[in-house]
Protein backbone atom coordinates (compact mmCIF):
# COMPACT_ATOMS: atom_id res chain seq x y z
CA UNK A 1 1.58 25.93 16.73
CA UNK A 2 2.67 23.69 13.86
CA UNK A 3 -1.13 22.34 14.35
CA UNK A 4 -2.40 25.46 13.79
CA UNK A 5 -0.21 26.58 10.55
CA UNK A 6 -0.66 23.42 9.06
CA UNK A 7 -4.74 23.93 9.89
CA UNK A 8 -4.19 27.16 7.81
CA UNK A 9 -2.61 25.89 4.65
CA UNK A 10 -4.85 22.81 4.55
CA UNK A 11 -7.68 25.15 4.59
CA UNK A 12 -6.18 27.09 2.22
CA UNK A 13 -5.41 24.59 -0.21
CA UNK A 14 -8.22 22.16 -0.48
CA UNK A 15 -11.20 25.30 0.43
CA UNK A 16 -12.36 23.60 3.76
CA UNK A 17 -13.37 25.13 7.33
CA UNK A 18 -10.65 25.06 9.63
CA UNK A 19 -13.28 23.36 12.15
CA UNK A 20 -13.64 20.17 10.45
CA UNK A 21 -9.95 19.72 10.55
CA UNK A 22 -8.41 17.71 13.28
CA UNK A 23 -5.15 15.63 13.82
CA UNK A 24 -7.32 12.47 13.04
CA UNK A 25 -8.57 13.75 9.94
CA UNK A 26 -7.60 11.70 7.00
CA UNK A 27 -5.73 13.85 4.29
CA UNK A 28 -7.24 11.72 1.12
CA UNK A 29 -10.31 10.71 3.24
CA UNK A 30 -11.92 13.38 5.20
CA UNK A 31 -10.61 16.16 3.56
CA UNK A 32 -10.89 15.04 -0.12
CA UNK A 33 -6.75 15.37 -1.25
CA UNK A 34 -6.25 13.83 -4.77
CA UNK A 35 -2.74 13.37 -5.98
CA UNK A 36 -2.42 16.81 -7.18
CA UNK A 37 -3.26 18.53 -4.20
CA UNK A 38 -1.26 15.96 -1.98
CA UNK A 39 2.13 17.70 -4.24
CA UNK A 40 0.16 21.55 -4.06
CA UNK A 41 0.02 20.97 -0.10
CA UNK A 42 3.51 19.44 0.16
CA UNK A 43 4.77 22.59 -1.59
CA UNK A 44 3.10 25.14 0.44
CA UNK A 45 4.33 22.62 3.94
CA UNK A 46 7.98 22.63 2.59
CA UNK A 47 8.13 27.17 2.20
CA UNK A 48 6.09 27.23 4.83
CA UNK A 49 8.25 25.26 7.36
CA UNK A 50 11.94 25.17 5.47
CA UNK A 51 11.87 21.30 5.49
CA UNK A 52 11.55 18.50 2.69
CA UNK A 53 8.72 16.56 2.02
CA UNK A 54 10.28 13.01 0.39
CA UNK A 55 7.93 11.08 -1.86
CA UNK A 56 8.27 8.40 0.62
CA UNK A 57 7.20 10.37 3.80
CA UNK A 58 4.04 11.72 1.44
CA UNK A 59 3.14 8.14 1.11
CA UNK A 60 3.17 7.46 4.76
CA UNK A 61 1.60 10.31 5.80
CA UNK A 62 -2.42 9.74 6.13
CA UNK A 63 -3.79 11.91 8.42
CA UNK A 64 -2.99 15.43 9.65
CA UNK A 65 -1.56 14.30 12.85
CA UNK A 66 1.09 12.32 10.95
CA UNK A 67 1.97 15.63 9.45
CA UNK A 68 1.92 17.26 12.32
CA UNK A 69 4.47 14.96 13.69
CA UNK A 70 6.37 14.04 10.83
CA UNK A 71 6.72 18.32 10.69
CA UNK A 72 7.64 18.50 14.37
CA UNK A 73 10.81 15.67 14.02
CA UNK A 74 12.35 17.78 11.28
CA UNK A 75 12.06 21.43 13.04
């Protein structure tokens, strides 16, 4: 479920097809996040689930999967 949300908002935000997104996909990479959509997406993650996105966790987080999972310790 968080998968699928986060599928969503990603889609939303950077104007890609939910199909190319996996958990493997790189954020930056794949995807093609700058810095300004990296704090856009973080935004939308943070209403979306009721969490906080630290600087520090945005700079560990590469791919979707470590999203996923960093989304899924904090709910």
């Amino acid at each position: 479920m968080v998968f699928e949300k986060i599928k969503k908002i990603i889609s939303e935000q950077l104007e890609v097809d939910q199909s190319i997104i996996s958990e493997g996909s790189s954020i930056t990479g794949e995807l093609g996040a700058d810095s300004l959509d990296l704090v856009d997406l973080a935004m939308s993650i943070e209403d979306e689930f009721d969490i906080e996105l630290s600087d520090d966790a945005l700079d560990k987080i590469k791919t979707v999967g470590d999203l996923v999972n960093y989304i899924e310790d904090r709910i």
